[in-house]
N, C-alpha and C. Protein backbone atom coordinates (compact mmCIF):
# COMPACT_ATOMS: atom_id res chain seq x y z
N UNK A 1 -110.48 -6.65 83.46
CA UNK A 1 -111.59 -7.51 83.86
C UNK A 1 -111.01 -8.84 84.37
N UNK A 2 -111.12 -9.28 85.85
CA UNK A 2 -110.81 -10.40 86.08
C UNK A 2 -111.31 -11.56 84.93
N UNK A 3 -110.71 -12.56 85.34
CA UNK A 3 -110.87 -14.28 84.50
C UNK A 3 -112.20 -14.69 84.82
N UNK A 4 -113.03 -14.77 85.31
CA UNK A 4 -113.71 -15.29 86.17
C UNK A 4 -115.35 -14.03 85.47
N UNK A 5 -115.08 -12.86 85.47
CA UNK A 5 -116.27 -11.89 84.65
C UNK A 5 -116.01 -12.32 83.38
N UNK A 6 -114.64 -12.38 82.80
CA UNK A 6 -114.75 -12.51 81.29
C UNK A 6 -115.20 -13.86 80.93
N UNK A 7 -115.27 -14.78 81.65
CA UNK A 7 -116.04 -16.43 81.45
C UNK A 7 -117.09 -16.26 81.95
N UNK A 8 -117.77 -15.46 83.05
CA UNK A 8 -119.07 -15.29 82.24
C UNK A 8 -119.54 -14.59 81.41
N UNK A 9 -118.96 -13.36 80.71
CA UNK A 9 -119.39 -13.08 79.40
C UNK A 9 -119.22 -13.76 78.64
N UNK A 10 -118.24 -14.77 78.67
CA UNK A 10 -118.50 -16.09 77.30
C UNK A 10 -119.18 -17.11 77.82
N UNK A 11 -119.66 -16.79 78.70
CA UNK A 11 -120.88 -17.95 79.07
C UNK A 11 -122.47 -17.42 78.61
N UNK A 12 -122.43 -16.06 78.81
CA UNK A 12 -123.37 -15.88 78.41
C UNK A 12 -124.19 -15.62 77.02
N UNK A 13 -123.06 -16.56 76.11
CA UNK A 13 -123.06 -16.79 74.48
C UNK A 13 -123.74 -18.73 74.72
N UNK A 14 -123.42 -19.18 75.44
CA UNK A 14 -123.99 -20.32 75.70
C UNK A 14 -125.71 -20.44 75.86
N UNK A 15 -125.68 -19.92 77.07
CA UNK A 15 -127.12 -19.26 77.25
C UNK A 15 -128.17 -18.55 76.46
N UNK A 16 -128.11 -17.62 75.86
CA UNK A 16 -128.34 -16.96 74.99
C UNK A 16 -128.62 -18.25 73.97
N UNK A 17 -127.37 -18.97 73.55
CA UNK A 17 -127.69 -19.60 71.99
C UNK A 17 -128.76 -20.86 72.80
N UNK A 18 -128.22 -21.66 73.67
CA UNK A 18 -130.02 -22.50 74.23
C UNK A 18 -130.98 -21.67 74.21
N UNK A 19 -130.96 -20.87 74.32
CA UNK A 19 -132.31 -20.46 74.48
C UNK A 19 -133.20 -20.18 72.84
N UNK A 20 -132.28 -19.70 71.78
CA UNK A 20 -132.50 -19.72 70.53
C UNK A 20 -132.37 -20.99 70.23
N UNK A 21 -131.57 -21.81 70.50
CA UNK A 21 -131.73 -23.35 70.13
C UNK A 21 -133.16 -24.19 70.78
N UNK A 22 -133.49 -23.89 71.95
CA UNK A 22 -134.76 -24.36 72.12
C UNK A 22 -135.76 -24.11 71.72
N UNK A 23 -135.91 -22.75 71.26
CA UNK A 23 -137.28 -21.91 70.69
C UNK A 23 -137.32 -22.64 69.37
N UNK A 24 -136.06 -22.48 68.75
CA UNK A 24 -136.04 -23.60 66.90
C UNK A 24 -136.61 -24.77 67.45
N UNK A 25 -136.59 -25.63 68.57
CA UNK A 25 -136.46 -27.06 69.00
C UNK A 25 -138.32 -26.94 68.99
N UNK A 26 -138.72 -25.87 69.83
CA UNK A 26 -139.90 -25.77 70.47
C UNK A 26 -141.04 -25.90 69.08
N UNK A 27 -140.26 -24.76 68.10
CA UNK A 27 -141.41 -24.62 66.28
C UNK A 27 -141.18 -26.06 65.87
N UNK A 28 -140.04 -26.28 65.62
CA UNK A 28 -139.76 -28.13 65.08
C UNK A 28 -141.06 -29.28 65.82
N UNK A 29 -140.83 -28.71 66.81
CA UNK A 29 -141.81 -29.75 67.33
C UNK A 29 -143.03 -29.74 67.34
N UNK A 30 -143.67 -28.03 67.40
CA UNK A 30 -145.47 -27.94 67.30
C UNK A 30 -145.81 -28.34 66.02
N UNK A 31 -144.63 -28.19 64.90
CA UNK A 31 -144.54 -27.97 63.13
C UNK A 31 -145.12 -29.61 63.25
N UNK A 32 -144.64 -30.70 64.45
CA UNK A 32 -145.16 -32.54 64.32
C UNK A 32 -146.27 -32.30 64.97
N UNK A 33 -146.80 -31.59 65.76
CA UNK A 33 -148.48 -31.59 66.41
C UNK A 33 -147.54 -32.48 67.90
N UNK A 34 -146.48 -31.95 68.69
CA UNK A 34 -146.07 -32.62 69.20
C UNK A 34 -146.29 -31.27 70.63
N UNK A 35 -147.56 -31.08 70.71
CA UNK A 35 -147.47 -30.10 71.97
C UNK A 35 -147.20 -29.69 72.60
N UNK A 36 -147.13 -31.10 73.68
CA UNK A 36 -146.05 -31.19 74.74
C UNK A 36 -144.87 -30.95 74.81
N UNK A 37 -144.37 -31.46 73.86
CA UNK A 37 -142.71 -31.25 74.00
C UNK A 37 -142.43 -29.63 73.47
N UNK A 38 -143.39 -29.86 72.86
CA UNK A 38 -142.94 -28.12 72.33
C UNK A 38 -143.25 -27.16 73.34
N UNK A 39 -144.60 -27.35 74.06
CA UNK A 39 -143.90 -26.73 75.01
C UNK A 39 -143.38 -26.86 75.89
N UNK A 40 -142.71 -27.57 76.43
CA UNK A 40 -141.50 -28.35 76.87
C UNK A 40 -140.43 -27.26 76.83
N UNK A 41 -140.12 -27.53 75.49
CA UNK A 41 -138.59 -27.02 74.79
C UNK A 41 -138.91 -25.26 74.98
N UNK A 42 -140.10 -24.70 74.68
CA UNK A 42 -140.46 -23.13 74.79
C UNK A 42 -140.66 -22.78 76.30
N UNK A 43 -140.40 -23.69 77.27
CA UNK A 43 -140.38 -23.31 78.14
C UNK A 43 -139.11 -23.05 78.71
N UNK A 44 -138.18 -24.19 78.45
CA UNK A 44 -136.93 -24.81 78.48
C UNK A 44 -136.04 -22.98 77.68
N UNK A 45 -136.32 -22.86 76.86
CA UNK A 45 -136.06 -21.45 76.13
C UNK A 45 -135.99 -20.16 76.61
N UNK A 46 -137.51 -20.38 77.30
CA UNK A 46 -137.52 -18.99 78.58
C UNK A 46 -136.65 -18.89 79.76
N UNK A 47 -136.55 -20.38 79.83
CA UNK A 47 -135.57 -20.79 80.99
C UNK A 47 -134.27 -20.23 81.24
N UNK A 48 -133.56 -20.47 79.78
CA UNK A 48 -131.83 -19.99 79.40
C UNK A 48 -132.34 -18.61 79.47
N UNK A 49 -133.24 -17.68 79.12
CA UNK A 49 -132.94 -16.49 78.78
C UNK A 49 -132.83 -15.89 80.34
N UNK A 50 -133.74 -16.90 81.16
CA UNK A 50 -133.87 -15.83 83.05
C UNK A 50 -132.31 -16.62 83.34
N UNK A 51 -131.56 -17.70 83.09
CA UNK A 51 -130.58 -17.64 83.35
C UNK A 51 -129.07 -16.70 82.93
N UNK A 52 -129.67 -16.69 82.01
CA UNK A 52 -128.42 -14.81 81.11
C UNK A 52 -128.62 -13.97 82.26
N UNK A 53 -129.84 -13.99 82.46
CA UNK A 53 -130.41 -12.61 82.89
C UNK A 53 -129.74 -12.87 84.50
N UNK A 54 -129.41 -13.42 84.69
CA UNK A 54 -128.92 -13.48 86.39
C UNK A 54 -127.43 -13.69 86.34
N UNK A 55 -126.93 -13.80 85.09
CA UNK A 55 -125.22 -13.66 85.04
C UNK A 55 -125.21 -12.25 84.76
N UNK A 56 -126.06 -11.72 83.91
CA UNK A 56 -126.13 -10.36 83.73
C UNK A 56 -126.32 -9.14 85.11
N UNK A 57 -127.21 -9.64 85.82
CA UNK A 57 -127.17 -9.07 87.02
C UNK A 57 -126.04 -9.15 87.73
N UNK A 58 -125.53 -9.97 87.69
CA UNK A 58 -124.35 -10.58 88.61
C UNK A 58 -123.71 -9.48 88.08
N UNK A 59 -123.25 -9.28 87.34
CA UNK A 59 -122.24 -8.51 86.18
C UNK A 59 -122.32 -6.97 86.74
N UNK A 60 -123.68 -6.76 86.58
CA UNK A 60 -124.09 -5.30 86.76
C UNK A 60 -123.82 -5.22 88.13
N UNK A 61 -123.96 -5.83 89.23
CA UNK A 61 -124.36 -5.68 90.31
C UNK A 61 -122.90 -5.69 91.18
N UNK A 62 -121.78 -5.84 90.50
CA UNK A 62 -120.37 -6.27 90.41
C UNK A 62 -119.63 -5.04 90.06
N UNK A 63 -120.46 -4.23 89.25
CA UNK A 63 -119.84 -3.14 88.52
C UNK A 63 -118.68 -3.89 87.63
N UNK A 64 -119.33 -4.42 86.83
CA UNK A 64 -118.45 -5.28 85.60
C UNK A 64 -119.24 -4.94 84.15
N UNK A 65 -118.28 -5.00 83.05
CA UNK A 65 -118.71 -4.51 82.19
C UNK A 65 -119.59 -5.92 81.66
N UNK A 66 -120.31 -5.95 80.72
CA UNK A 66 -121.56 -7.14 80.01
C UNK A 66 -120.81 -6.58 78.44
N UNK A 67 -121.01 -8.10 77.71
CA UNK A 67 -120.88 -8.04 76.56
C UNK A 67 -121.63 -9.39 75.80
N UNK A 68 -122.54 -8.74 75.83
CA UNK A 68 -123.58 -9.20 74.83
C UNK A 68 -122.82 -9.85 73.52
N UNK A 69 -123.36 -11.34 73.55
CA UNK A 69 -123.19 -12.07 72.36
C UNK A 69 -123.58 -11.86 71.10
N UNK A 70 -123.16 -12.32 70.05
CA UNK A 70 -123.74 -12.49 68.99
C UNK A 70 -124.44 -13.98 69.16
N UNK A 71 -125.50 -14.01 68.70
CA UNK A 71 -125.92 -15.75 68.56
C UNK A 71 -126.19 -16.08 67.22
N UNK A 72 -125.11 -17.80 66.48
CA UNK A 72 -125.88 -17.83 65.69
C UNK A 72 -127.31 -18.74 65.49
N UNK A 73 -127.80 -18.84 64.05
CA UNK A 73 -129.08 -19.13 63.90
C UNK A 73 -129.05 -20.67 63.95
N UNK A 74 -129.82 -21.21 65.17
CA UNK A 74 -129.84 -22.19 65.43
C UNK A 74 -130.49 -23.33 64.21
N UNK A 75 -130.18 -24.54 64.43
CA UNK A 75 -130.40 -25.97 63.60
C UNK A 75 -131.73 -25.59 63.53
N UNK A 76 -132.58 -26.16 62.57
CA UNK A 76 -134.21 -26.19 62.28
C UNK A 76 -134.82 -27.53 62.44
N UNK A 77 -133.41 -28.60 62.05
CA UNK A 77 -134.35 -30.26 61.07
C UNK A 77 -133.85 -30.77 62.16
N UNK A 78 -134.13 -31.73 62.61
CA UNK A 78 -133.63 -32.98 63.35
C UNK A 78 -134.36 -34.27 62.96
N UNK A 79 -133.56 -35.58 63.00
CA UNK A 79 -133.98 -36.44 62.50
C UNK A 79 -135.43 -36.50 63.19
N UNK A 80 -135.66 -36.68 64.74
CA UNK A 80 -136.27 -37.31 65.35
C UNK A 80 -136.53 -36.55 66.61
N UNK A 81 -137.13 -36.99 67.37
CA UNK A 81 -137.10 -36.20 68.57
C UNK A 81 -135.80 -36.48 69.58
N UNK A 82 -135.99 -38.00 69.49
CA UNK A 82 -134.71 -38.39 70.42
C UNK A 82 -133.33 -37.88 69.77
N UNK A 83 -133.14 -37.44 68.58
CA UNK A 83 -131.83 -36.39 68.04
C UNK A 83 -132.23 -35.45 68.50
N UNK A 84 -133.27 -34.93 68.33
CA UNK A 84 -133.23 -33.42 69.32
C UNK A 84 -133.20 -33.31 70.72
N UNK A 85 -133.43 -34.17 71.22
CA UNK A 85 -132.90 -34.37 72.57
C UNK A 85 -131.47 -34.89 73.22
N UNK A 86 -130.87 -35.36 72.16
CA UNK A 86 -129.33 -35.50 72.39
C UNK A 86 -128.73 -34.32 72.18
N UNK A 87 -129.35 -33.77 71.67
CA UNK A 87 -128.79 -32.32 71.32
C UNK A 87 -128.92 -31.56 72.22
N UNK A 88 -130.28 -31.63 73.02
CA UNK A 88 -130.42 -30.96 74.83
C UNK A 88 -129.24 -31.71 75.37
N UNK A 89 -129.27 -32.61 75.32
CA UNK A 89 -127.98 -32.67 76.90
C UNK A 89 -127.12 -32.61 76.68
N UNK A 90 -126.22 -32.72 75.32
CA UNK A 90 -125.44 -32.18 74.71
C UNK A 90 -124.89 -30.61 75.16
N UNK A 91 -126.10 -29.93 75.20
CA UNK A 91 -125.91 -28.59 75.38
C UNK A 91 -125.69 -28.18 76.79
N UNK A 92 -126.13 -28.78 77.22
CA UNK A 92 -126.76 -28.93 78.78
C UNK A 92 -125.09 -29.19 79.87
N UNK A 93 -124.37 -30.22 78.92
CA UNK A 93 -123.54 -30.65 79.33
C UNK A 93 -122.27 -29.48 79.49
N UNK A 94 -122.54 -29.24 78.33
CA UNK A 94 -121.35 -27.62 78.06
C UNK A 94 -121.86 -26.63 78.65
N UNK A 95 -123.25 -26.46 78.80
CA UNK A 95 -123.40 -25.38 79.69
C UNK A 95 -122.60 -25.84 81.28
N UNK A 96 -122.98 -27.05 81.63
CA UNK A 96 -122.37 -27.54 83.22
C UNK A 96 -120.77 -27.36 83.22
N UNK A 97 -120.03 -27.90 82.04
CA UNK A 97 -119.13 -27.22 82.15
C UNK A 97 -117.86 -25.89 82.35
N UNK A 98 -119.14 -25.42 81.93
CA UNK A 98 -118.62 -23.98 81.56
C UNK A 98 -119.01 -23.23 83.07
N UNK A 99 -119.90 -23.27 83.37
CA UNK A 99 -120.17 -23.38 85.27
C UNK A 99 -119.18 -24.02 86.30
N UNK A 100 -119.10 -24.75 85.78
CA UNK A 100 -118.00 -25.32 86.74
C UNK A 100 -116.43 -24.67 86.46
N UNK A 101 -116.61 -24.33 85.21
CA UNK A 101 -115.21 -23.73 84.90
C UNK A 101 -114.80 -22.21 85.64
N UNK A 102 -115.95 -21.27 85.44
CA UNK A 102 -116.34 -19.97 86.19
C UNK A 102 -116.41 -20.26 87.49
N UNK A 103 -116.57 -21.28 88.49
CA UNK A 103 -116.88 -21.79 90.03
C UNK A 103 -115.33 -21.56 90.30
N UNK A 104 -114.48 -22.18 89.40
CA UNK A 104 -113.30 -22.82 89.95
C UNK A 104 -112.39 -21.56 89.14
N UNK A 105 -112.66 -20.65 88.62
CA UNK A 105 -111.87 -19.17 88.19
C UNK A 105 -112.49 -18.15 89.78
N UNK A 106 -113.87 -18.30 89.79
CA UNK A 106 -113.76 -17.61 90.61
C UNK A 106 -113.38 -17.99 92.49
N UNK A 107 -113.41 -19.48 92.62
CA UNK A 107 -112.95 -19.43 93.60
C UNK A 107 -111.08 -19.01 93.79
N UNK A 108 -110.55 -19.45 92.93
CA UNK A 108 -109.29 -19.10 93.16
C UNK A 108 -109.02 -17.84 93.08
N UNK A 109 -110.29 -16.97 92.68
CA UNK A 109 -109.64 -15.41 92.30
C UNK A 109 -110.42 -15.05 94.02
N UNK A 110 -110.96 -15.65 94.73
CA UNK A 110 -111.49 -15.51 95.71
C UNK A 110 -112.82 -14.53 95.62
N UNK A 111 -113.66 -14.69 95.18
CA UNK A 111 -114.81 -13.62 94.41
C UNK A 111 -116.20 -14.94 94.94
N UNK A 112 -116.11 -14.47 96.68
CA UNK A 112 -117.72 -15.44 97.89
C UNK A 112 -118.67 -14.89 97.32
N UNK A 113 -118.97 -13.60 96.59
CA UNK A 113 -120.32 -13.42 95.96
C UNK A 113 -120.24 -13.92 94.39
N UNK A 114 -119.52 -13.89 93.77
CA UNK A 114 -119.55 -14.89 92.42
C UNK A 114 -120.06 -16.36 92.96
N UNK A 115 -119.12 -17.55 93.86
CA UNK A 115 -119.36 -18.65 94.11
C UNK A 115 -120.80 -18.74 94.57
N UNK A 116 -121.41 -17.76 95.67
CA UNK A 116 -122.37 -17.65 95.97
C UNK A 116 -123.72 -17.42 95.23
N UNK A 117 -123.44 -17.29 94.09
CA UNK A 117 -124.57 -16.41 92.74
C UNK A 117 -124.48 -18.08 91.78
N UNK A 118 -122.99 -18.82 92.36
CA UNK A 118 -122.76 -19.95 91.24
C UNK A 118 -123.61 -20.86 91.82
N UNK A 119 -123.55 -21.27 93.47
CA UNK A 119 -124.36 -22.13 93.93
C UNK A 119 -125.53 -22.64 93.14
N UNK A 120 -126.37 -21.46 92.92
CA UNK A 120 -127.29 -21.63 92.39
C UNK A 120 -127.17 -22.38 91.21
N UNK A 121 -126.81 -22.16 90.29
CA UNK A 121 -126.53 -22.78 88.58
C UNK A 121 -126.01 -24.16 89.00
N UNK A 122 -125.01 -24.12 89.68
CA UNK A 122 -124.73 -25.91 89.97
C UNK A 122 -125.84 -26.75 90.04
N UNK A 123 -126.83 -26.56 90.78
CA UNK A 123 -127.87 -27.27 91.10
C UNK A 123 -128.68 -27.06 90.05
N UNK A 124 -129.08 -26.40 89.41
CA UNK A 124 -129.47 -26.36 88.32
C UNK A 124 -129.36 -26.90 87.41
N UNK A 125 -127.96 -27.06 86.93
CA UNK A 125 -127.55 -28.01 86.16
C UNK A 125 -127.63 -29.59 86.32
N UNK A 126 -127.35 -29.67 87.36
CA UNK A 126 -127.84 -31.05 88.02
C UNK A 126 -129.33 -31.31 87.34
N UNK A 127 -129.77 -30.85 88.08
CA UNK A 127 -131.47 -31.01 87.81
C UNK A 127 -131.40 -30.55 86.35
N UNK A 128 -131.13 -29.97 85.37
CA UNK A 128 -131.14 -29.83 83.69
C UNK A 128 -130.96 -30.88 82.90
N UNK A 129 -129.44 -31.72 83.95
CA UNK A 129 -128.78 -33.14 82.77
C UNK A 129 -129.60 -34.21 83.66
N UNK A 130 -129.86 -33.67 84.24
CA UNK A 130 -131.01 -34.74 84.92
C UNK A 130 -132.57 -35.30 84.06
N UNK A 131 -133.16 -34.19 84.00
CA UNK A 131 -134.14 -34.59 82.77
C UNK A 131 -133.52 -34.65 81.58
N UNK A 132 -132.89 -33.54 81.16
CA UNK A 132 -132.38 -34.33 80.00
C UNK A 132 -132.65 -35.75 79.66
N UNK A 133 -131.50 -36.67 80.42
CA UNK A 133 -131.82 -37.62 80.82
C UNK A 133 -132.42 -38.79 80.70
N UNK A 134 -133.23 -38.30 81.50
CA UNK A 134 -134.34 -39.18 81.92
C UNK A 134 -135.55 -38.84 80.50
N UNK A 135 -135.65 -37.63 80.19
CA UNK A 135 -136.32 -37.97 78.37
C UNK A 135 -135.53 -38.64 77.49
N UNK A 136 -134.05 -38.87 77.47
CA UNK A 136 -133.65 -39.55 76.56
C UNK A 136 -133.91 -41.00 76.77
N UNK A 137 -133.63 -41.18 77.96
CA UNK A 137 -133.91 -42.60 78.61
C UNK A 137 -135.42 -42.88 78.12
N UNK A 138 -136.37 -42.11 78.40
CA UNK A 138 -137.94 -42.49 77.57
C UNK A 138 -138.05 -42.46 76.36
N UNK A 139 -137.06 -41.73 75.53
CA UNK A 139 -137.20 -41.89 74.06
C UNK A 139 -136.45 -43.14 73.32
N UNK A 140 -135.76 -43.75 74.45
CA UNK A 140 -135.11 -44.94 74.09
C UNK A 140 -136.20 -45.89 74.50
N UNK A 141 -136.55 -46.25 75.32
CA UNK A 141 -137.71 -47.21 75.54
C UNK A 141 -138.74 -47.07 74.84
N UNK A 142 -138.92 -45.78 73.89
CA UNK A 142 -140.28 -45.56 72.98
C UNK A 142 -139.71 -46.26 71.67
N UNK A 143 -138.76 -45.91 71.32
CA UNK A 143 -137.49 -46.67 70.39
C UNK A 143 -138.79 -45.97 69.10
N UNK A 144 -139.20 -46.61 68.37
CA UNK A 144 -139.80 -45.72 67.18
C UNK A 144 -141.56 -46.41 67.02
N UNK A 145 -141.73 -46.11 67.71
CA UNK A 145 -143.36 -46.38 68.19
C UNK A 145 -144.39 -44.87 68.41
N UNK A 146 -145.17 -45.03 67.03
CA UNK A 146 -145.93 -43.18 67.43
C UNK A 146 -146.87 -43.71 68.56
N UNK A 147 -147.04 -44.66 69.00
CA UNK A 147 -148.41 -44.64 70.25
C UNK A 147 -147.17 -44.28 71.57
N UNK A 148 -145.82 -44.60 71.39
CA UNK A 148 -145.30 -44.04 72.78
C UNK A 148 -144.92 -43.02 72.65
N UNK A 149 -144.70 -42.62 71.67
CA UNK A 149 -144.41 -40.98 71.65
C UNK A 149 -145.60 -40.10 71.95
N UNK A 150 -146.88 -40.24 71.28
CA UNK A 150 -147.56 -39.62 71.28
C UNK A 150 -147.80 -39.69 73.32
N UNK A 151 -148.12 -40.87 73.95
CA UNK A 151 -148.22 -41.00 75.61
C UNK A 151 -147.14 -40.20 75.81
N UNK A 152 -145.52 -40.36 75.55
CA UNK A 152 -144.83 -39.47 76.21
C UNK A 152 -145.14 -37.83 76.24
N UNK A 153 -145.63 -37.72 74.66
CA UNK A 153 -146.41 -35.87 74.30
C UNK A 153 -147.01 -35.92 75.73
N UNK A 154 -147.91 -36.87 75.61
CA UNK A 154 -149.25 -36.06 76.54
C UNK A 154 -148.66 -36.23 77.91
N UNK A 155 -147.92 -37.17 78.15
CA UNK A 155 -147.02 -37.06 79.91
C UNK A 155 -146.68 -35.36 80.15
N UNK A 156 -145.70 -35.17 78.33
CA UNK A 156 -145.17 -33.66 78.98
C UNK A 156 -146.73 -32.10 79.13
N UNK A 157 -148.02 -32.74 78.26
CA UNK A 157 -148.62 -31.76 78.47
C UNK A 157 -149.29 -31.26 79.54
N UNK A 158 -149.58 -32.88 80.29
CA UNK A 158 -150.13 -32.62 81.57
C UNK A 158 -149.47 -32.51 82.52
N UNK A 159 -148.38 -32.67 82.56
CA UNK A 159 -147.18 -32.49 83.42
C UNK A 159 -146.32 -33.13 84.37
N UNK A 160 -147.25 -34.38 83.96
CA UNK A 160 -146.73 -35.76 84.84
C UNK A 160 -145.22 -36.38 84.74
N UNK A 161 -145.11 -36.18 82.96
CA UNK A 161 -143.76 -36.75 82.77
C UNK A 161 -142.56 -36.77 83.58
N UNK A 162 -141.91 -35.50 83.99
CA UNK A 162 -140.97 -35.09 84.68
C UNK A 162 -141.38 -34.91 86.23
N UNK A 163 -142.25 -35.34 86.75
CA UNK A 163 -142.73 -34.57 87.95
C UNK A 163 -141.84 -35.52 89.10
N UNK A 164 -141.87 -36.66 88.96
CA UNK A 164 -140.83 -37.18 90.24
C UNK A 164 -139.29 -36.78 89.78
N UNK A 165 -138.45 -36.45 88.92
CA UNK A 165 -137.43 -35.84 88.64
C UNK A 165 -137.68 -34.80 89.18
N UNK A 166 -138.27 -33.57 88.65
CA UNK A 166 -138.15 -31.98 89.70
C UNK A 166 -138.88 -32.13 91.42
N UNK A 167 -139.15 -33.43 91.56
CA UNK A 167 -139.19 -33.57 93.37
C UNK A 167 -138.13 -34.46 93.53
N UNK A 168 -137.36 -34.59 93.29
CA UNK A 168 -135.84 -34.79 93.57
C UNK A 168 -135.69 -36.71 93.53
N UNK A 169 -136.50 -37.23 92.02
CA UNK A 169 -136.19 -38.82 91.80
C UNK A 169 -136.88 -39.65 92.80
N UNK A 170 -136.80 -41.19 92.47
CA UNK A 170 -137.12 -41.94 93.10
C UNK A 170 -136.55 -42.54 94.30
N UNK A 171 -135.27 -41.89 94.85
CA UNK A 171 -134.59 -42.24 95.67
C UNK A 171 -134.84 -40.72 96.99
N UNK A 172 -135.84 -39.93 96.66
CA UNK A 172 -135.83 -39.22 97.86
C UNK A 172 -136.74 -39.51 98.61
N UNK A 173 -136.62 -40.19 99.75
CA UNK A 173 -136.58 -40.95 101.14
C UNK A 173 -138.02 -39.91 101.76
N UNK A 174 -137.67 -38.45 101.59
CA UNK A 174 -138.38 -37.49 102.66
C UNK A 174 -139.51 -37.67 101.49
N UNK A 175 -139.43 -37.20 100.64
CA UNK A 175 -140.68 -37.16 99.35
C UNK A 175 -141.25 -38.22 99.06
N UNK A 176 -140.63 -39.57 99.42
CA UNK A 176 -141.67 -40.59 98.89
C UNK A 176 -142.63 -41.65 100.20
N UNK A 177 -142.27 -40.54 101.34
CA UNK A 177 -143.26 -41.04 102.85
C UNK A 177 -142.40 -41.91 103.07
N UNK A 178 -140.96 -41.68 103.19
CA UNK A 178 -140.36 -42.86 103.87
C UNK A 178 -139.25 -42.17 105.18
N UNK A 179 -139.60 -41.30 105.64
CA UNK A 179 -139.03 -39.61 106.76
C UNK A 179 -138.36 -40.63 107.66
N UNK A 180 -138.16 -39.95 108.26
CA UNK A 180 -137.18 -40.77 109.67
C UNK A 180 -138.17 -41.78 110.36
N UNK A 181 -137.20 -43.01 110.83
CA UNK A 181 -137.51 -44.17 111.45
C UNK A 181 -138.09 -43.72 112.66
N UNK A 182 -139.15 -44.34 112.88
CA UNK A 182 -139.90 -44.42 114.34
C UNK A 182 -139.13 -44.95 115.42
């Protein structure tokens, strides 16, 4: 098995465990009446599992063997929310790593449909430590106040919270009616 399949079968122990780490993240949080974020994090959960699922394809579609992780049983308690959210980008971060590590095995093993399947996840990741982020950054300005937590809940239930982050921040020019000069 090239370098490059066998890092993503140990990538796909990463994946796999976010995704069990968010679902614990997701109960922790409905367990505070914290809706939003919970489902937030249960979405965030479904998320890692369609990302396995496309290293897994990759795999199959490669005629490469898959080897399914063991995962263990993720954390339950966190102090706070903003600890459980250091703990997202935390994760988030090693997942980007570990992408970038497989980018740069498989470009040198020369494998244009691996890099090509990676494209994708790069940007992804981007946009992942990106909110990350930008919720930690709001859980720092909420600092320990339940009236801003509770506004940040309801940002994530209605869906406002993150919405200029997944249209690409406050600096995109085409998205915020500012297109090419007349």
């Amino acid at each position: 098995m090239a370098s490059h399949t066998s890092a993503i079968n140990e990538h796909l122990a990463l994946e796999f465990q976010a995704s069990h780490t968010y679902l614990a993240m997701s109960i922790w949080l409905r367990e505070r009446d914290l809706i939003g974020f919970s489902s937030y994090m249960l979405n965030k959960s479904t998320e890692e599992r369609g990302h396995a699922s496309k290293f897994i394809a990759y795999l199959v579609d490669s005629e490469c063997n898959v080897q399914l992780p063991t995962i263990e049983s993720p954390e339950r308690e966190w102090q706070s929310v903003k600890t459980l959210f250091d703990k997202v980008y935390e994760m988030e971060k090693t997942v980007t790593k570990s992408i970038n590590n497989i980018y740069t095995l498989s470009e040198n093993e020369g494998d244009r449909t691996a890099t090509a399947m990676l494209d994708w996840f790069v940007g992804e990741q981007l946009q992942e430590e990106s909110e990350a982020r930008f919720v930690l950054k709001r859980l720092r300005l909420a600092d320990s106040s339940p009236a801003a937590l509770i506004l940040l809940d309801q940002q994530f239930l209605d869906g406002t919270l993150l919405a200029n982050v997944k249209a690409g921040g406050a600096f995109d020019i085409a998205g915020a009616g500012g297109g090419a000069a007349v």
